[in-house]
Structures are given as C-alpha cells and as structure tokens.
C-alpha atoms as a PDB file:
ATOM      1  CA  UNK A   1     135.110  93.806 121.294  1.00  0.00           C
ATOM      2  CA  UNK A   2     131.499  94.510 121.446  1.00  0.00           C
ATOM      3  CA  UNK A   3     130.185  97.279 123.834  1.00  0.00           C
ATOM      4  CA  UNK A   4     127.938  96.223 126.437  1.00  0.00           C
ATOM      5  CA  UNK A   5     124.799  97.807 127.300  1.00  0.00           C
ATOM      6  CA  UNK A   6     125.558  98.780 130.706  1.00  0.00           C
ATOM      7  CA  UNK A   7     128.334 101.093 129.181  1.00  0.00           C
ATOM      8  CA  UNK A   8     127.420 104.503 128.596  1.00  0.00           C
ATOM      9  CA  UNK A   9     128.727 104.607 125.380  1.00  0.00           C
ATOM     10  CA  UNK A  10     125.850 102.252 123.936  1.00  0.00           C
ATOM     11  CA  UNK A  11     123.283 104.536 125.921  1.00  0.00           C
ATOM     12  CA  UNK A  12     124.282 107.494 124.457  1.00  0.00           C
ATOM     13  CA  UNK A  13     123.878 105.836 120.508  1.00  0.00           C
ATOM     14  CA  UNK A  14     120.653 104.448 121.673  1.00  0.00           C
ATOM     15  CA  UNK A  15     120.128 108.146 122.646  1.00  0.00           C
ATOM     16  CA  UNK A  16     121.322 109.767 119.393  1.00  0.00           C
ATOM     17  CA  UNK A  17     119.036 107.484 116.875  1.00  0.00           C
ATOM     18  CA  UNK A  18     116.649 108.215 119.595  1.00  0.00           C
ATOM     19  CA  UNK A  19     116.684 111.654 118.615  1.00  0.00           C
ATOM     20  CA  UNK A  20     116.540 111.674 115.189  1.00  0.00           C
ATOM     21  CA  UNK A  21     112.793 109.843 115.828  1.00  0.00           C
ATOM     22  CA  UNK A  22     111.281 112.935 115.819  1.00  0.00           C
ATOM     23  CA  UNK A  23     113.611 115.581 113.878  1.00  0.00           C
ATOM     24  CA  UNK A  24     112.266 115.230 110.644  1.00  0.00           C
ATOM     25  CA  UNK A  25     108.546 114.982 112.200  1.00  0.00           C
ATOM     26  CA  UNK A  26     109.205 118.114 113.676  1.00  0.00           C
ATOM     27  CA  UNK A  27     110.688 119.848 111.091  1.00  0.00           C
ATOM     28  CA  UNK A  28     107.621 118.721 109.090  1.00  0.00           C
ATOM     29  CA  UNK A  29     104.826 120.150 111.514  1.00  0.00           C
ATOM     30  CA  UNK A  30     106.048 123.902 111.173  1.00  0.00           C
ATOM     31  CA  UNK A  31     106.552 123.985 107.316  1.00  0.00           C
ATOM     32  CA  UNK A  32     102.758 125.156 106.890  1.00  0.00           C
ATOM     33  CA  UNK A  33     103.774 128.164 108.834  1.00  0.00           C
ATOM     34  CA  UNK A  34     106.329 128.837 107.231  1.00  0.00           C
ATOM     35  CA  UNK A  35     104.599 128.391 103.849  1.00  0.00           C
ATOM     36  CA  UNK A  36     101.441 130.286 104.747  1.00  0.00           C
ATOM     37  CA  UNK A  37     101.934 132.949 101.795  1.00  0.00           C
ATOM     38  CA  UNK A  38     102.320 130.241  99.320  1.00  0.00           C
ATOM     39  CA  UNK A  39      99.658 127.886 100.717  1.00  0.00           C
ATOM     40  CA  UNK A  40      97.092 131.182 101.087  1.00  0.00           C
ATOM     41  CA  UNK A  41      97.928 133.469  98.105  1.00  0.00           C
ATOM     42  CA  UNK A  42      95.412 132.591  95.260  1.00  0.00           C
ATOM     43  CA  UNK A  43      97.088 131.956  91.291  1.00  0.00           C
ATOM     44  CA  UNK A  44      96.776 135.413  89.364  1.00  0.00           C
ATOM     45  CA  UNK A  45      97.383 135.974  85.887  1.00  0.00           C
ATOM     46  CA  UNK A  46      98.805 139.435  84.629  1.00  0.00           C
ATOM     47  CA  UNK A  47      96.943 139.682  81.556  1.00  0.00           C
ATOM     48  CA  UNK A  48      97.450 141.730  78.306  1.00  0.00           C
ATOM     49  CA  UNK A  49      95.443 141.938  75.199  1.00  0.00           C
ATOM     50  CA  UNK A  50      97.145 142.654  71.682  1.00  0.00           C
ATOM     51  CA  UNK A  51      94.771 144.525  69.157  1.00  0.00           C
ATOM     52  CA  UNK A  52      94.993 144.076  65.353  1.00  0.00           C
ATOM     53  CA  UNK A  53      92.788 144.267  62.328  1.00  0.00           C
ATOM     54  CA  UNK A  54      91.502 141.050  62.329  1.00  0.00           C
ATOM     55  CA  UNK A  55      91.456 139.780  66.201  1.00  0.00           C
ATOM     56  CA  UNK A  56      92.363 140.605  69.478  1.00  0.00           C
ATOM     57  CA  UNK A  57      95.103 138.158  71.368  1.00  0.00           C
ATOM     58  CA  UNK A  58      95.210 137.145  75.552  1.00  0.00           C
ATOM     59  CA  UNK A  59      98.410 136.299  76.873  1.00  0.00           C
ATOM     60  CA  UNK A  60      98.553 136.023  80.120  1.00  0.00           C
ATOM     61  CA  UNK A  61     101.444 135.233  82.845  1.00  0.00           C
ATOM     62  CA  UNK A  62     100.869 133.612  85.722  1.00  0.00           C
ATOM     63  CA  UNK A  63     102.850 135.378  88.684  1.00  0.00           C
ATOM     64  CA  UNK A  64     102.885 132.502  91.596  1.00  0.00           C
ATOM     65  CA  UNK A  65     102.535 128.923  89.659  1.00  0.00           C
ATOM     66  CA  UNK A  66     103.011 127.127  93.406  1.00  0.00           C
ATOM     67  CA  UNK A  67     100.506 129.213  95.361  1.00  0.00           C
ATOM     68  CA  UNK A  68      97.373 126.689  96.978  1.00  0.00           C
ATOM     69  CA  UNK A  69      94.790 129.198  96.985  1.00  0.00           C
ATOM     70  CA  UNK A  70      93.549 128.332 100.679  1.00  0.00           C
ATOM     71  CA  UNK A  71      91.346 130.450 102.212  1.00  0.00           C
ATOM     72  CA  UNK A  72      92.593 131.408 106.189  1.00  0.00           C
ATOM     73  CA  UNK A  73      89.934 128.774 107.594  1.00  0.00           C
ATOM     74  CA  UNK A  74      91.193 126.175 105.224  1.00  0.00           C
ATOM     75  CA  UNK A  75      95.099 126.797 106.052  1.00  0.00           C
ATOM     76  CA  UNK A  76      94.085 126.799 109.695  1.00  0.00           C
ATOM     77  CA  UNK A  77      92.391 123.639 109.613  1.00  0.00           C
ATOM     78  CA  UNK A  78      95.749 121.625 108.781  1.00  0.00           C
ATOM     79  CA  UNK A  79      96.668 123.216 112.457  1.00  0.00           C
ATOM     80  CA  UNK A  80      93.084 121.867 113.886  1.00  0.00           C
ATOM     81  CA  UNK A  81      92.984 118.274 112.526  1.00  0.00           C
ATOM     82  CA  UNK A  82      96.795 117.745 113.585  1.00  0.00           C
ATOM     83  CA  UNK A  83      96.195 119.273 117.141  1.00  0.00           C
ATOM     84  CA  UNK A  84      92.726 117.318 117.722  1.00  0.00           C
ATOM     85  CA  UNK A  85      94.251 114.145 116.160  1.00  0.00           C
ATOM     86  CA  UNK A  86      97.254 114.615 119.161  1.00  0.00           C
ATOM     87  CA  UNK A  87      95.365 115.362 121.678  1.00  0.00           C
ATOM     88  CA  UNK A  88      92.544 112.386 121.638  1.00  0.00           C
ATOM     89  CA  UNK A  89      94.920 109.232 119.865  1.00  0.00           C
ATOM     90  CA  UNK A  90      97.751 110.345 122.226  1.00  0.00           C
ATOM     91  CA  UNK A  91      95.807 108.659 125.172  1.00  0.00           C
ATOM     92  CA  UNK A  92      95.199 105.669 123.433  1.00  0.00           C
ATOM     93  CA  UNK A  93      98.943 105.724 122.018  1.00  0.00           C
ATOM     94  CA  UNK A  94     100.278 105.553 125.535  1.00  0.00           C
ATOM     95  CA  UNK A  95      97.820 102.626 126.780  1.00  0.00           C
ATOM     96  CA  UNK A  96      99.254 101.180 123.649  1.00  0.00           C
ATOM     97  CA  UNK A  97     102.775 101.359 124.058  1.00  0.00           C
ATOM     98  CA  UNK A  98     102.411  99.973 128.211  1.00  0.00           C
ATOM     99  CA  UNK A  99     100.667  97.121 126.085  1.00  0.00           C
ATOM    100  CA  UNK A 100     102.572  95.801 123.642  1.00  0.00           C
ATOM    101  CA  UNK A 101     105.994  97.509 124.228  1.00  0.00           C
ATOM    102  CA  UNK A 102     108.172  99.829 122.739  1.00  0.00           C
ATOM    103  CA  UNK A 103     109.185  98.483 119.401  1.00  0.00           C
ATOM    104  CA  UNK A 104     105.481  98.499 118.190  1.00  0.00           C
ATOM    105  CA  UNK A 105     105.213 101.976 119.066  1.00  0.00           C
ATOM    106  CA  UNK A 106     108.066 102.695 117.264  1.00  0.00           C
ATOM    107  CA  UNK A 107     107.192 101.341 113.871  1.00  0.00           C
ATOM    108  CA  UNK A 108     103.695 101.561 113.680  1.00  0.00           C
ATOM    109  CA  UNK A 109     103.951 105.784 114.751  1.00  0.00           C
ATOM    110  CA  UNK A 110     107.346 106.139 112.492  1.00  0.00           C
ATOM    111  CA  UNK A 111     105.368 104.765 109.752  1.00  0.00           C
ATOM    112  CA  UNK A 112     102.037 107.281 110.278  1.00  0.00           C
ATOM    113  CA  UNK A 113     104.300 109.892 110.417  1.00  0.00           C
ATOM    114  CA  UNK A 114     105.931 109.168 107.492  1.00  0.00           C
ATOM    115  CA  UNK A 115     102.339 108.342 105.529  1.00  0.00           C
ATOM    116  CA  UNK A 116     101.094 111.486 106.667  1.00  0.00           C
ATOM    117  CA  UNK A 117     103.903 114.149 105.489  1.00  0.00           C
ATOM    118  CA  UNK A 118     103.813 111.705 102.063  1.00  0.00           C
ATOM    119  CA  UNK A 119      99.927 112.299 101.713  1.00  0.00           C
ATOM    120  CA  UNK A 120      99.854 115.596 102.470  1.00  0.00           C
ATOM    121  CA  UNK A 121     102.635 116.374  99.827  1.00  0.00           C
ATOM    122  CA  UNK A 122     100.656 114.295  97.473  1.00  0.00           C
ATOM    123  CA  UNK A 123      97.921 116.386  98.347  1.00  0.00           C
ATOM    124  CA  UNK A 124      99.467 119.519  97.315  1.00  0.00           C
ATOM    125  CA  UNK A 125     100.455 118.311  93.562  1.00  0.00           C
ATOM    126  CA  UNK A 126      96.330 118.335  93.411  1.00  0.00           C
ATOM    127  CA  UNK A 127      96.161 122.176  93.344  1.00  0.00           C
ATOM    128  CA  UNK A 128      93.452 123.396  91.149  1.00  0.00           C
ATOM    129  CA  UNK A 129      91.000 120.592  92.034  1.00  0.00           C
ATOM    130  CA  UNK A 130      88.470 119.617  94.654  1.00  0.00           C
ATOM    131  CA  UNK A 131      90.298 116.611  96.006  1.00  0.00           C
ATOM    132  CA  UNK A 132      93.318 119.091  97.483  1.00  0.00           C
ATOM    133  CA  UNK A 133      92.123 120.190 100.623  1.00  0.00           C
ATOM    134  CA  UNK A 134      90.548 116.855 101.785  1.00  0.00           C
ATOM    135  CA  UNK A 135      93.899 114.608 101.185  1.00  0.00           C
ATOM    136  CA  UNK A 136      95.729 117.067 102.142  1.00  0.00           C
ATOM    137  CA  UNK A 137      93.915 117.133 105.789  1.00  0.00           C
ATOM    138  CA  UNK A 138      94.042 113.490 105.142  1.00  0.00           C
ATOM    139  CA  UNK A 139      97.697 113.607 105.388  1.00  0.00           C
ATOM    140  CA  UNK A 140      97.831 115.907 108.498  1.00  0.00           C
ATOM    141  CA  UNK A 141      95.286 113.629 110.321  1.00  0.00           C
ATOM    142  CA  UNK A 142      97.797 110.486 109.640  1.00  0.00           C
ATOM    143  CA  UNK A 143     100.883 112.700 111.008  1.00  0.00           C
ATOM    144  CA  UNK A 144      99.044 113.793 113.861  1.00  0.00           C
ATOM    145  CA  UNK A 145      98.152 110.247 114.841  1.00  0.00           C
ATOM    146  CA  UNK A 146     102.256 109.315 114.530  1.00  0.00           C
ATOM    147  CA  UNK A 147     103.990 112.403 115.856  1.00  0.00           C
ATOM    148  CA  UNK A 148     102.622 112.847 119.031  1.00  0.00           C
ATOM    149  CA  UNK A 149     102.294 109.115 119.685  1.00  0.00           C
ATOM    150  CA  UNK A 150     105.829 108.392 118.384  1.00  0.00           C
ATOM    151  CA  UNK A 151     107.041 111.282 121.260  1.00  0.00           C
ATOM    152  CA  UNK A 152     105.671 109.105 123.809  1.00  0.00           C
ATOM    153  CA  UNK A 153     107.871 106.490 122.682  1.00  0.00           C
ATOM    154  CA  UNK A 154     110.844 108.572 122.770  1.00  0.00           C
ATOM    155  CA  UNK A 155     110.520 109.701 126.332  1.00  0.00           C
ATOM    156  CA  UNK A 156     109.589 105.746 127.466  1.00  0.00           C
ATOM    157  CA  UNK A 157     113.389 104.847 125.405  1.00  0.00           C
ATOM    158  CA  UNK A 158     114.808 107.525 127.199  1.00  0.00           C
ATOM    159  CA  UNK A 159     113.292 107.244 130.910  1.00  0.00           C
ATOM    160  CA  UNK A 160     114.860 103.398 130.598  1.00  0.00           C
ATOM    161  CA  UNK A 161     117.910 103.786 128.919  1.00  0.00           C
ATOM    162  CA  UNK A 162     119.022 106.926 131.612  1.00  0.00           C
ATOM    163  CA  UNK A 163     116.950 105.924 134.773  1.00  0.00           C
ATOM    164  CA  UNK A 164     119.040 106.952 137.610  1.00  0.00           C
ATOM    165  CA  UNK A 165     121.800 108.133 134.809  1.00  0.00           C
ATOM    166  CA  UNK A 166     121.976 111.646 133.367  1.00  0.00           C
ATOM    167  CA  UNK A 167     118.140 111.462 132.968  1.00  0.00           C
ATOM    168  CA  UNK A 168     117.639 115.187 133.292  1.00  0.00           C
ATOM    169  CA  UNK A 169     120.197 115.407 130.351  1.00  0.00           C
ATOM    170  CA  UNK A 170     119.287 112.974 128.434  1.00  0.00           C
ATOM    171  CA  UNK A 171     115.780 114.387 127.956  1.00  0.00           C
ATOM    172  CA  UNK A 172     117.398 117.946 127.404  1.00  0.00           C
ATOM    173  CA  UNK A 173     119.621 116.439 124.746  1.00  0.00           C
ATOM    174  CA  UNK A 174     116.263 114.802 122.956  1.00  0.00           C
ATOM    175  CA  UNK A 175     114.295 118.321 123.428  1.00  0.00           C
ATOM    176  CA  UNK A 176     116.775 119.844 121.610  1.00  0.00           C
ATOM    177  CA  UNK A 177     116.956 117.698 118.686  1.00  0.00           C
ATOM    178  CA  UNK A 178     113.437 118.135 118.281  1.00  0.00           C
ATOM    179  CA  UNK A 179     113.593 121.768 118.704  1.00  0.00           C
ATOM    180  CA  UNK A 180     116.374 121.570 116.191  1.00  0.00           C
ATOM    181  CA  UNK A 181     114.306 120.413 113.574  1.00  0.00           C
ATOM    182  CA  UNK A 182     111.508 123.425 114.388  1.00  0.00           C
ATOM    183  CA  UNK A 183     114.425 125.700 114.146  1.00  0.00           C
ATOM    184  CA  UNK A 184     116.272 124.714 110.864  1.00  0.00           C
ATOM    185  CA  UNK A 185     112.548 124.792 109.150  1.00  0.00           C
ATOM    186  CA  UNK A 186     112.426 128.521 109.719  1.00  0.00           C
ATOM    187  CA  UNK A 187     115.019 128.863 108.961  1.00  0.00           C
ATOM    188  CA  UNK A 188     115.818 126.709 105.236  1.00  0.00           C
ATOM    189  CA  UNK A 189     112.390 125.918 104.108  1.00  0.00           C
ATOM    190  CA  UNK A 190     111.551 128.972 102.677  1.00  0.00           C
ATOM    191  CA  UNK A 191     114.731 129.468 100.892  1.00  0.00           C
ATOM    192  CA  UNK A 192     114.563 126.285  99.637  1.00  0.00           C
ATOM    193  CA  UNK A 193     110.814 126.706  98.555  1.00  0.00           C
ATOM    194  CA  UNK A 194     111.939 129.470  96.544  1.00  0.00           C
ATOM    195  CA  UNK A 195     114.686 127.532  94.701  1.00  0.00           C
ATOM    196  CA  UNK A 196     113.085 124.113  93.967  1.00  0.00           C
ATOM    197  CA  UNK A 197     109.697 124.760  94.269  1.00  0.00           C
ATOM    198  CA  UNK A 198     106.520 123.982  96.633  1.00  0.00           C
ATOM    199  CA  UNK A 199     106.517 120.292  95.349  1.00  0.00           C
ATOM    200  CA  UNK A 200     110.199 119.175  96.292  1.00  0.00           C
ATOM    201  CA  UNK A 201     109.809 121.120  99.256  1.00  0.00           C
ATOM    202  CA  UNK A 202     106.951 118.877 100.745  1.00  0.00           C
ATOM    203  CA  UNK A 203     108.412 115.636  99.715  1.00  0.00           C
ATOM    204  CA  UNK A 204     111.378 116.807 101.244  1.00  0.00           C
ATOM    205  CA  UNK A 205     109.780 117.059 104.381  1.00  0.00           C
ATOM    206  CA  UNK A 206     108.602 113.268 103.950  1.00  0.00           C
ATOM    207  CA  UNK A 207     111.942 112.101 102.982  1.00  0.00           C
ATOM    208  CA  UNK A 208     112.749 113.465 106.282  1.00  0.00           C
ATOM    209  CA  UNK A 209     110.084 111.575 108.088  1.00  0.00           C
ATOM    210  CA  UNK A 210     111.681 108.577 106.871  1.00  0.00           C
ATOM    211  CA  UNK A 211     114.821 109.504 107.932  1.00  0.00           C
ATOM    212  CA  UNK A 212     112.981 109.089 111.360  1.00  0.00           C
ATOM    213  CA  UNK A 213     111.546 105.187 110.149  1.00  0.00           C
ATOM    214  CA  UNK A 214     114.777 104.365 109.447  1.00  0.00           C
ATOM    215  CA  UNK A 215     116.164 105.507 113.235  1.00  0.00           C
ATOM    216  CA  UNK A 216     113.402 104.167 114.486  1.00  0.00           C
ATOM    217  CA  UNK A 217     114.799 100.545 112.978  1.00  0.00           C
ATOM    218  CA  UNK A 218     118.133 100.997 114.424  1.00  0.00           C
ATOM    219  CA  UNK A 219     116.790 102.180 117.927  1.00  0.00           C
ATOM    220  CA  UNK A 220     114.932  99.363 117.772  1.00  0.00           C
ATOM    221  CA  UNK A 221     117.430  97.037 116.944  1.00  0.00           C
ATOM    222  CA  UNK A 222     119.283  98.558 119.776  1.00  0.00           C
ATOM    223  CA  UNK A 223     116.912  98.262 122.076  1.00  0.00           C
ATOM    224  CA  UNK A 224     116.230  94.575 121.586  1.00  0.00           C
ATOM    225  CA  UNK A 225     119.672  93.937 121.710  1.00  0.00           C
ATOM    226  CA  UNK A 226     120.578  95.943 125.203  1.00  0.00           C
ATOM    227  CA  UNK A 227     117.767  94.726 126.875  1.00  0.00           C
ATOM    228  CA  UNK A 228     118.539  91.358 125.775  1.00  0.00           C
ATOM    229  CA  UNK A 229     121.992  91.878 127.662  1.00  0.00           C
ATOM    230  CA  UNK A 230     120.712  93.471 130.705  1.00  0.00           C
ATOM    231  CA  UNK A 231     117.937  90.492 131.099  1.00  0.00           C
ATOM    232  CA  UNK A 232     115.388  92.453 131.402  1.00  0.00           C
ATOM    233  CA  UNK A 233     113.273  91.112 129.126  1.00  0.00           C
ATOM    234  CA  UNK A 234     111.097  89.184 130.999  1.00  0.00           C
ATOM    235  CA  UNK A 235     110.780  91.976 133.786  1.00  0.00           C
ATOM    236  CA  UNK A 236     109.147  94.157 131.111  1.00  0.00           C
ATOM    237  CA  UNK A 237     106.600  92.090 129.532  1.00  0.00           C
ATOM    238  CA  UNK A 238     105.332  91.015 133.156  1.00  0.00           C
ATOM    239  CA  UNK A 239     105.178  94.709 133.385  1.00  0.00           C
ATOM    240  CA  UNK A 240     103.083  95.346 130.572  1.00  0.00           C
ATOM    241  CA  UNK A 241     100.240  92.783 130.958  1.00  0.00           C
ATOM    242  CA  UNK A 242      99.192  94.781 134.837  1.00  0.00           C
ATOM    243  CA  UNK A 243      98.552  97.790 133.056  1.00  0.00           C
ATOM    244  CA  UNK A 244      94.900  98.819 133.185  1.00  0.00           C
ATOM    245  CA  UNK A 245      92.847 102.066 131.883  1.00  0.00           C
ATOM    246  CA  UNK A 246      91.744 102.585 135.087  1.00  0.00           C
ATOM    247  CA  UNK A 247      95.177 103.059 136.706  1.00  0.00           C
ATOM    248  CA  UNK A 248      94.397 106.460 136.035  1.00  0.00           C
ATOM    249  CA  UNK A 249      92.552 107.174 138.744  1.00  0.00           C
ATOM    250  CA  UNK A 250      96.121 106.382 140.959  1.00  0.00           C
ATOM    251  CA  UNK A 251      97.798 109.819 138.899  1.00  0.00           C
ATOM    252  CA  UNK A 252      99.078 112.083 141.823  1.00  0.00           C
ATOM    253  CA  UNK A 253      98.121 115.812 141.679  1.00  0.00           C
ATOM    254  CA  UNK A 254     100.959 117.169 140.771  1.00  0.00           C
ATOM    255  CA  UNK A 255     101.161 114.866 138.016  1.00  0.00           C
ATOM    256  CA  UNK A 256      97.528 116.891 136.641  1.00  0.00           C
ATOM    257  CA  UNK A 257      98.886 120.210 137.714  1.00  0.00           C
ATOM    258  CA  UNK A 258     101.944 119.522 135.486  1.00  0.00           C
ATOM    259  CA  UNK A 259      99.558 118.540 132.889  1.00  0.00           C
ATOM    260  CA  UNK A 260      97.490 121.218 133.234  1.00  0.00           C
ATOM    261  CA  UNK A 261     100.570 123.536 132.909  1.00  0.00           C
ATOM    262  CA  UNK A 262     101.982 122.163 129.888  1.00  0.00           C
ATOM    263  CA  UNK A 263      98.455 122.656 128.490  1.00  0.00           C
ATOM    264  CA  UNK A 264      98.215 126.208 128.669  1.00  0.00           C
ATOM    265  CA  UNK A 265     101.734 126.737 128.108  1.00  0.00           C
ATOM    266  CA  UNK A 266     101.207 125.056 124.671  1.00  0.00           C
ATOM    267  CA  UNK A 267      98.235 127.056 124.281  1.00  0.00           C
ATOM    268  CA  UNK A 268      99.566 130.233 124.319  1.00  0.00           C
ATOM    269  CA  UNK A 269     102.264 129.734 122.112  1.00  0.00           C
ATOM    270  CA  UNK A 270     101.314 127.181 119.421  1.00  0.00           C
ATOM    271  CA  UNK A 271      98.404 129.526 118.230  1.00  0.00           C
ATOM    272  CA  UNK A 272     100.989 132.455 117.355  1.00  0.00           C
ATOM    273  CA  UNK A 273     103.321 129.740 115.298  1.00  0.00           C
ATOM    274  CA  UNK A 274     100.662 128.805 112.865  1.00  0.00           C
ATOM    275  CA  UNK A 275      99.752 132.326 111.967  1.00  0.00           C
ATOM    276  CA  UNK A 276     102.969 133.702 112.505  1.00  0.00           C
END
C-alpha cells in the first residue's frame, strides 16, 4: 500500500534525503582547513651531490610531492571568495527560490555545488603552474554560489514538510546532519590525505557533493509527489507569483536582530576554522 503524504512516515524520508543535501557540501567547505599544511607548505628537495673523477651527480628527493605551495593570502582567499560569494548570491538565491519554487533551487544549487568541489579538485592536479590558484578560486566561487543557496532550500523543504509538526526537531535533525559532515572532515580527511593522496582526497569531496545531486533528485521527486497528494499545488504557485523585492521593507525587527546575531556569531567563529 503506498504511504500517503500526510503520514509522518513519508515526512520523515522527505526529511532524511533532505539532509543529505548538504552533508557532502559541508564536509567539502572545511577540507581546506584541514589541509592547510599541505595546501601552504612549498615542494622541497633534499639534495645530495656525488663526487668522482670525471663529474659530479644531483639526486635529489622530493619530501612532500602533494604540497600546493600557497602563500597564507592565497590559502585564505579560498575562505574570502566562498564567504563573499554566500553572502551577496544568497539574497538573490532566496528571491529565486519564492520565484520559481523549490525544485529549481534544488537542482540548479546541487549542481553548483557539485561543479565547484569538481573544479576546485581539478584545480589542484595544476600544481606547479600559473593556472592553479585562479581555477582553483574558480571552483570555490561556483560552491559558494550552490552551498549557501542550496541551504535555503533545505530550510523552505523543511518549514513545509513539518509546519505545525515537530518543526523545532526537524530543523535540529537537518543541523546536525550538516554539522555531521563538518565533523567527520576533521576528523577522516587528513588520515585519508595521508593514505591516498591530495588528489583522491579532493575528488572525494566532489563525489560527495554528488551524493547531495543525487538526494536532491529523490527529495525532489518526493516533493512533487506529496504535494501532489496534499493538493497543494496550486496554493503554492499562486504564492510565488506575489512575491516582490520590496517585501523587504515588511521584515519585523526581530527578524534583523536575529540576523544581525547570526552575523556576528558566524563571525567570530568561522575566522578561527580556516586558520585553525
């Protein structure tokens, strides 16, 4: 028998793929951190010189064949472009999403995300060259435009699936898978940098990312499909064609003193993570 959408049962597997949206994406945000050595410490060579009659020999060994060779401004530039990317598309993001609805959100911020963590592993296989650097921040650019964006998403799939219902823990439940992903980077990435390589490590990440694309698909999927059921299709695309820009201006103040405390919150803490 096929379980309606008014159960709780399909809101809480609309919640789970709803989670994994962003656990790859946020796994992927914090690897730089935890990579700084290896993205920072510049190639040497331990170099000794073998005398005989007729010549002198060179061999040399090269101690750290993955290290980037970023200078600190360089390394915290992938930090600046993704923060300034999130902070000015986010806006336009959300006007986006009240637009055209949530499945557009979904795959066109899934797909940045999983673009950018793709580039910016490309990126790295360019070490030694000029081009590094600038696809690299290419890449980080593209993720910030998607993982930001795509968490607005997330919190719109949850405030609908759970209005009225275990909101409270259904967005405590999403936080955590998030924070999940943060944690488990800290935790395996450098290990696993150490076994495979800087390479695999990256485009691990990215596979990651589009483990996130591919929950995105099924959420979707879901989505269509419950709100199909619950007829309230038509409800929600009257909704989206009142939305204005300048509904802004009917924000309450607690609304902007909530903002303004998230903002220094996340300003006192994200600055220690990316030199930690």
């Amino acid at each position: 028998m096929a379980i309606h959408a008014s159960s709780r049962f399909f809101r809480f597997i609309v919640l789970f793929f709803n989670c994994m949206l962003t656990f790859g994406s946020y796994f992927c945000f914090d690897m730089p951190s935890v990579l700084q050595v290896t993205f920072t410490t510049i190639p040497e060579s331990n170099c000794t010189e073998a005398n005989s009659t007729a010549n002198v020999s060179r061999h040399c060994n090269v101690t750290c064949d993955d290290c980037l060779g970023m200078s600190q401004d360089d390394y915290n530039l992938l930090y600046a472009i993704y923060a300034w990317t999130n902070a000015v598309v986010v806006i336009g993001a959300g006007f986006l999403i009240d637009k055209l609805g949530n499945r557009v959100g979904l795959f066109l911020f899934s797909f940045l995300c999983v673009l950018g963590s793709s580039t910016f592993a490309a990126g790295a296989m360019l070490k030694g060259t000029s081009a590094m650097l600038p696809v690299m921040l290419l890449g980080r650019l593209l993720f910030g435009s998607g993982n930001g964006s795509l968490t607005i998403v997330q919190n719109r799939l949850t405030a609908y699936w759970f209005r009225n219902k275990e909101l409270a823990l259904a967005f405590g439940i999403t936080l955590a898978f998030s924070r999940l992903g943060s944690v488990l980077n800290f935790f395996l990435t450098q290990n696993f940098e150490a076994e495979y390589g800087l390479t695999w490590t990256l485009w691990g990440g990215a596979m990651l990312c589009g483990l996130g694309f591919l929950s995105a698909l099924t959420v979707s999927f879901l989505d269509i499909l419950g709100v199909k059921q619950l007829g309230d299709a038509d409800n929600l695309r009257s909704e989206s064609k009142k939305v204005r820009v300048t509904d802004i201006r009917y924000f309450s103040l607690s609304y902007w003193l909530l903002a303004l405390t998230i903002m220094f919150f996340y300003n006192g803490v994200f600055p220690f993570v990316a030199d930690s």
